[in-house]
C-alpha atoms as a PDB file:
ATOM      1  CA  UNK A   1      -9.577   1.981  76.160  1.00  0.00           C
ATOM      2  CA  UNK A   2      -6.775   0.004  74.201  1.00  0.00           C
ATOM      3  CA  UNK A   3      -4.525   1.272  71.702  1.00  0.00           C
ATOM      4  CA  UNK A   4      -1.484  -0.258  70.207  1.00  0.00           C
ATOM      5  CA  UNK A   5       2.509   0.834  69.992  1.00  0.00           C
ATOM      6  CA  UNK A   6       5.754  -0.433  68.014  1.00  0.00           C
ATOM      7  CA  UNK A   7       3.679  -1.864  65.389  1.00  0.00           C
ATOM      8  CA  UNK A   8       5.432  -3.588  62.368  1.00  0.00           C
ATOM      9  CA  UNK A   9       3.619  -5.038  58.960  1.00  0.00           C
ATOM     10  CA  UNK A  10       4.998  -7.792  57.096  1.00  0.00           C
ATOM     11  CA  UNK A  11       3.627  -8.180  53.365  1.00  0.00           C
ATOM     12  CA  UNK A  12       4.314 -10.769  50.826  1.00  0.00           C
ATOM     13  CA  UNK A  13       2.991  -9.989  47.817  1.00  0.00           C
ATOM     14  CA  UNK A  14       2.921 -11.116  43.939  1.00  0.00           C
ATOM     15  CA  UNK A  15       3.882  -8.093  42.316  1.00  0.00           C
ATOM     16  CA  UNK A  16       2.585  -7.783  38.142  1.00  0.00           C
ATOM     17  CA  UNK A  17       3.543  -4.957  36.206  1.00  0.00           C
ATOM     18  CA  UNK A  18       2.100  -3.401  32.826  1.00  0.00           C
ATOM     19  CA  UNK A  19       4.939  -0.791  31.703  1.00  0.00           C
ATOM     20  CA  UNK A  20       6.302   0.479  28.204  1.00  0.00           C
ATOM     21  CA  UNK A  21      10.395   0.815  27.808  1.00  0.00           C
ATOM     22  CA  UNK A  22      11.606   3.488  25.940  1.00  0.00           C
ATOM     23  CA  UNK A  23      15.410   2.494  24.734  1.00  0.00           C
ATOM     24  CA  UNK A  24      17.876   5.901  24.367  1.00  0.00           C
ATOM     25  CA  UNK A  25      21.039   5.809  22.482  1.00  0.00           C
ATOM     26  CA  UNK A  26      22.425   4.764  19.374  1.00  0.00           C
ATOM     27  CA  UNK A  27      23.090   1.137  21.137  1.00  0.00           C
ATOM     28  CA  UNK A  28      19.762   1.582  23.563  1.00  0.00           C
ATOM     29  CA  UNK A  29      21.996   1.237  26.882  1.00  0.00           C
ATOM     30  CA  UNK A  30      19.800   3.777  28.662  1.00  0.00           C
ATOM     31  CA  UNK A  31      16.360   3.339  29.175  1.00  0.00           C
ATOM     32  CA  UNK A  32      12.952   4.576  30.678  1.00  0.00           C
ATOM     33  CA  UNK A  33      10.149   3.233  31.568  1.00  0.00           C
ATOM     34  CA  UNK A  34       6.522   3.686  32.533  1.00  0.00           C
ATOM     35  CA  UNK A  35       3.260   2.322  33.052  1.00  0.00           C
ATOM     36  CA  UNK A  36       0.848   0.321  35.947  1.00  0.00           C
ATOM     37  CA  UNK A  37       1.374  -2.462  38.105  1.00  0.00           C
ATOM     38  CA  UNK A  38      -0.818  -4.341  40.612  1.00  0.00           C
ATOM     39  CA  UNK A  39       0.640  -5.767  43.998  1.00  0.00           C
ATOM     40  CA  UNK A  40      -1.630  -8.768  44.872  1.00  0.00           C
ATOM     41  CA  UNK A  41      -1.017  -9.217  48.486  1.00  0.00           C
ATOM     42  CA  UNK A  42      -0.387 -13.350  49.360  1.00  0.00           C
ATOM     43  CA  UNK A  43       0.312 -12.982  53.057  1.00  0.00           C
ATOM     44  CA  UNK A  44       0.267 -10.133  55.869  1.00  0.00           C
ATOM     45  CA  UNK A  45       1.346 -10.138  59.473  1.00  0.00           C
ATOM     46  CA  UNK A  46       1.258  -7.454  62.176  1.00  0.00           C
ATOM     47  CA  UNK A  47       2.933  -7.386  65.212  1.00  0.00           C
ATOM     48  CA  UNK A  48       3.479  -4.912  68.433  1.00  0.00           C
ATOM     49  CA  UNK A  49       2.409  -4.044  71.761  1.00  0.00           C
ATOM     50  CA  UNK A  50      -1.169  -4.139  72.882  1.00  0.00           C
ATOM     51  CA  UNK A  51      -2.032  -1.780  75.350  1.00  0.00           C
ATOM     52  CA  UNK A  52      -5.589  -2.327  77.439  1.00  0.00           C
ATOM     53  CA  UNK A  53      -6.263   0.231  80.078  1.00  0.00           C
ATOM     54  CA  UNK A  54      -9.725  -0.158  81.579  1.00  0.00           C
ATOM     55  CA  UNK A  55     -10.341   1.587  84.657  1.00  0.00           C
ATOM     56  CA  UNK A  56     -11.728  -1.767  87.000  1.00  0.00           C
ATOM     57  CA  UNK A  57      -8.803  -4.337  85.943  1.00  0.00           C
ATOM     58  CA  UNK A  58      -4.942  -3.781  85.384  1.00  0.00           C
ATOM     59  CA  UNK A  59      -3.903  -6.344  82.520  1.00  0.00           C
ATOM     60  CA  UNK A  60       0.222  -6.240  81.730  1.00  0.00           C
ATOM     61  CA  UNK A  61       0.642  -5.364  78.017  1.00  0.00           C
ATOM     62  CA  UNK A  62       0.914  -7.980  75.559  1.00  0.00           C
ATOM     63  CA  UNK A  63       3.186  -9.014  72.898  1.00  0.00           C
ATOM     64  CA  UNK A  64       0.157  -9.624  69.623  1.00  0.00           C
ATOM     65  CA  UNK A  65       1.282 -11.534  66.672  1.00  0.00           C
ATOM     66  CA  UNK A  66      -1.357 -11.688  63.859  1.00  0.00           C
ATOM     67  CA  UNK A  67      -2.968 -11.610  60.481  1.00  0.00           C
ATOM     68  CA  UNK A  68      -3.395  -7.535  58.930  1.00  0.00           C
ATOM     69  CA  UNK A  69      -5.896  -8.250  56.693  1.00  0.00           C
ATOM     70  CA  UNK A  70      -3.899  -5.787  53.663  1.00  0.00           C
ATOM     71  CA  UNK A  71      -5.159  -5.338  50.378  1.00  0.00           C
ATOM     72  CA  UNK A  72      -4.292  -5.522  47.360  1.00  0.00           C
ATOM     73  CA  UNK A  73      -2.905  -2.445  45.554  1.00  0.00           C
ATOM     74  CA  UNK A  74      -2.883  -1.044  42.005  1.00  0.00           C
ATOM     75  CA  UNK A  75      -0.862   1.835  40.726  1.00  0.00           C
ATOM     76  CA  UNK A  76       1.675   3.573  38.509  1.00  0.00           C
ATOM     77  CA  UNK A  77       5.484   3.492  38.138  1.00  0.00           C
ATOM     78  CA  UNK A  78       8.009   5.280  36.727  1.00  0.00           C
ATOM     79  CA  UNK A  79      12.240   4.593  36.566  1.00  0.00           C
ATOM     80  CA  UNK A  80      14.982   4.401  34.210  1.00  0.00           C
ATOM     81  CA  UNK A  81      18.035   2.248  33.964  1.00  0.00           C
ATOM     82  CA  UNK A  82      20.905   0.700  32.345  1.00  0.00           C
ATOM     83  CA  UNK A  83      21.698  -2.167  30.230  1.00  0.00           C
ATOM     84  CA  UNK A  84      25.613  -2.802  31.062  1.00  0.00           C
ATOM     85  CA  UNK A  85      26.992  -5.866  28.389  1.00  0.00           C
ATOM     86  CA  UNK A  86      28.998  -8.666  29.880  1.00  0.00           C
ATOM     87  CA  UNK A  87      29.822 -10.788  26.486  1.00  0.00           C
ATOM     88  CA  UNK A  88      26.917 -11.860  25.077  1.00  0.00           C
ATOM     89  CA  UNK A  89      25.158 -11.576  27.918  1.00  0.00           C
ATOM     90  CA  UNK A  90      24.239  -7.711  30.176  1.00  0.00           C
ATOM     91  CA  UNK A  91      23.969  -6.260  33.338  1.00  0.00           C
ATOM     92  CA  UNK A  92      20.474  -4.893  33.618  1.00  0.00           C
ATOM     93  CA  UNK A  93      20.040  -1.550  36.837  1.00  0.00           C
ATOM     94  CA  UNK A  94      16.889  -0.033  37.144  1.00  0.00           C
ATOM     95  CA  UNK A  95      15.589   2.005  39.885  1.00  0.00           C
ATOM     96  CA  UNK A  96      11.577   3.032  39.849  1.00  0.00           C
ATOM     97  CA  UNK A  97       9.165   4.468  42.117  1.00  0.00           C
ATOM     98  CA  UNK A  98       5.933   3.127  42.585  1.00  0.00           C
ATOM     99  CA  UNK A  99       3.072   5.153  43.665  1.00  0.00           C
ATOM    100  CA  UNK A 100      -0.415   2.832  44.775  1.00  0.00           C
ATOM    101  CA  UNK A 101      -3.092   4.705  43.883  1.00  0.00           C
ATOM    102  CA  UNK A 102      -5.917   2.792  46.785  1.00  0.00           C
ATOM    103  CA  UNK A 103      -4.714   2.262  50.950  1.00  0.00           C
ATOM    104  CA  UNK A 104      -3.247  -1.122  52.250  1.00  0.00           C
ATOM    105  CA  UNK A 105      -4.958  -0.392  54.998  1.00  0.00           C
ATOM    106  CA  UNK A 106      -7.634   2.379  56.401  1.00  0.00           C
ATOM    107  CA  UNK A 107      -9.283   1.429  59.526  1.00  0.00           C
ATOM    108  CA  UNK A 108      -7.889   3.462  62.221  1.00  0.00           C
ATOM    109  CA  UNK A 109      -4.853   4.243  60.395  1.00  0.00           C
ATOM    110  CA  UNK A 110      -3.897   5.132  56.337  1.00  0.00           C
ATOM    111  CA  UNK A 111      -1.371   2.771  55.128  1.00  0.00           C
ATOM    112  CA  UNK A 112      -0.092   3.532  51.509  1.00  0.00           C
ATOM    113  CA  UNK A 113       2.020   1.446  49.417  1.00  0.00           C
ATOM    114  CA  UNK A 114       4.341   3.879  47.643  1.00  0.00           C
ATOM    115  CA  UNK A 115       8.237   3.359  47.689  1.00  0.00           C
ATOM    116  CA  UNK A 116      11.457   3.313  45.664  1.00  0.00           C
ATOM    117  CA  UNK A 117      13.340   0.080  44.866  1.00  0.00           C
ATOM    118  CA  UNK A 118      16.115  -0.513  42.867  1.00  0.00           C
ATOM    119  CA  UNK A 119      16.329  -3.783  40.384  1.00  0.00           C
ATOM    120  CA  UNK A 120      18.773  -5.457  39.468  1.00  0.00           C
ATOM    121  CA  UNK A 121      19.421  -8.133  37.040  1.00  0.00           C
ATOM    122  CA  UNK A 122      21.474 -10.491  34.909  1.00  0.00           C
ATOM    123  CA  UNK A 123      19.688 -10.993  31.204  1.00  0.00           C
ATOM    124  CA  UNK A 124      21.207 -14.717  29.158  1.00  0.00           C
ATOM    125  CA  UNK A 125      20.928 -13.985  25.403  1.00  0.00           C
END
């Protein structure tokens, strides 16, 4: 019997959204926004402990660096923002949450891709 312990996933992914703004206010400063987006995972890693315990042979536990094999992952978002002007040019906040709708990974464990991030950005007119 083996199992593994202090596990950590690394994911570096391509990230393509598919959203619709809705501008509030007489000079559309405030915003919202919603729609899809699809994740396309470019590179996974997974690291940790591997523990082997079989009852004839006593192996130390190992340090495992590796591929994760994670997929890609489609889903829905949802935030709202601010446009902020600097001259001719503006300040753009947005925080969103983004909900995956299909696993990163299920094998022995459920790994969902669903977090909060905040954006932010500089827009040249």
């Amino acid at each position: 019997f083996s199992h593994f312990t202090d596990e950590s996933y690394h994911s570096n992914c391509l990230s393509v959204p598919l959203g619709i703004r809705l501008n509030i206010g007489a000079k559309s400063h405030f915003f919202m926004e919603g729609g899809g987006f699809a994740d396309l995972m470019l590179k996974s890693t997974r690291s940790g402990t591997y523990h082997f315990y079989p009852p004839y042979v006593t192996v130390p536990d190992t340090l495992v660096q590796g591929p994760a094999h994670l997929k890609h992952t489609f889903g829905w978002s949802l935030g709202f923002g601010i446009r902020i002007p600097m001259g001719p040019n503006e300040w753009i906040i947005k925080p969103e949450y983004k909900y995956a709708l299909n696993d990163l990974l299920s094998d022995y464990e459920t790994i969902r891709n669903r977090y909060f991030r905040i954006a932010i950005g500089y827009r040249f007119k």
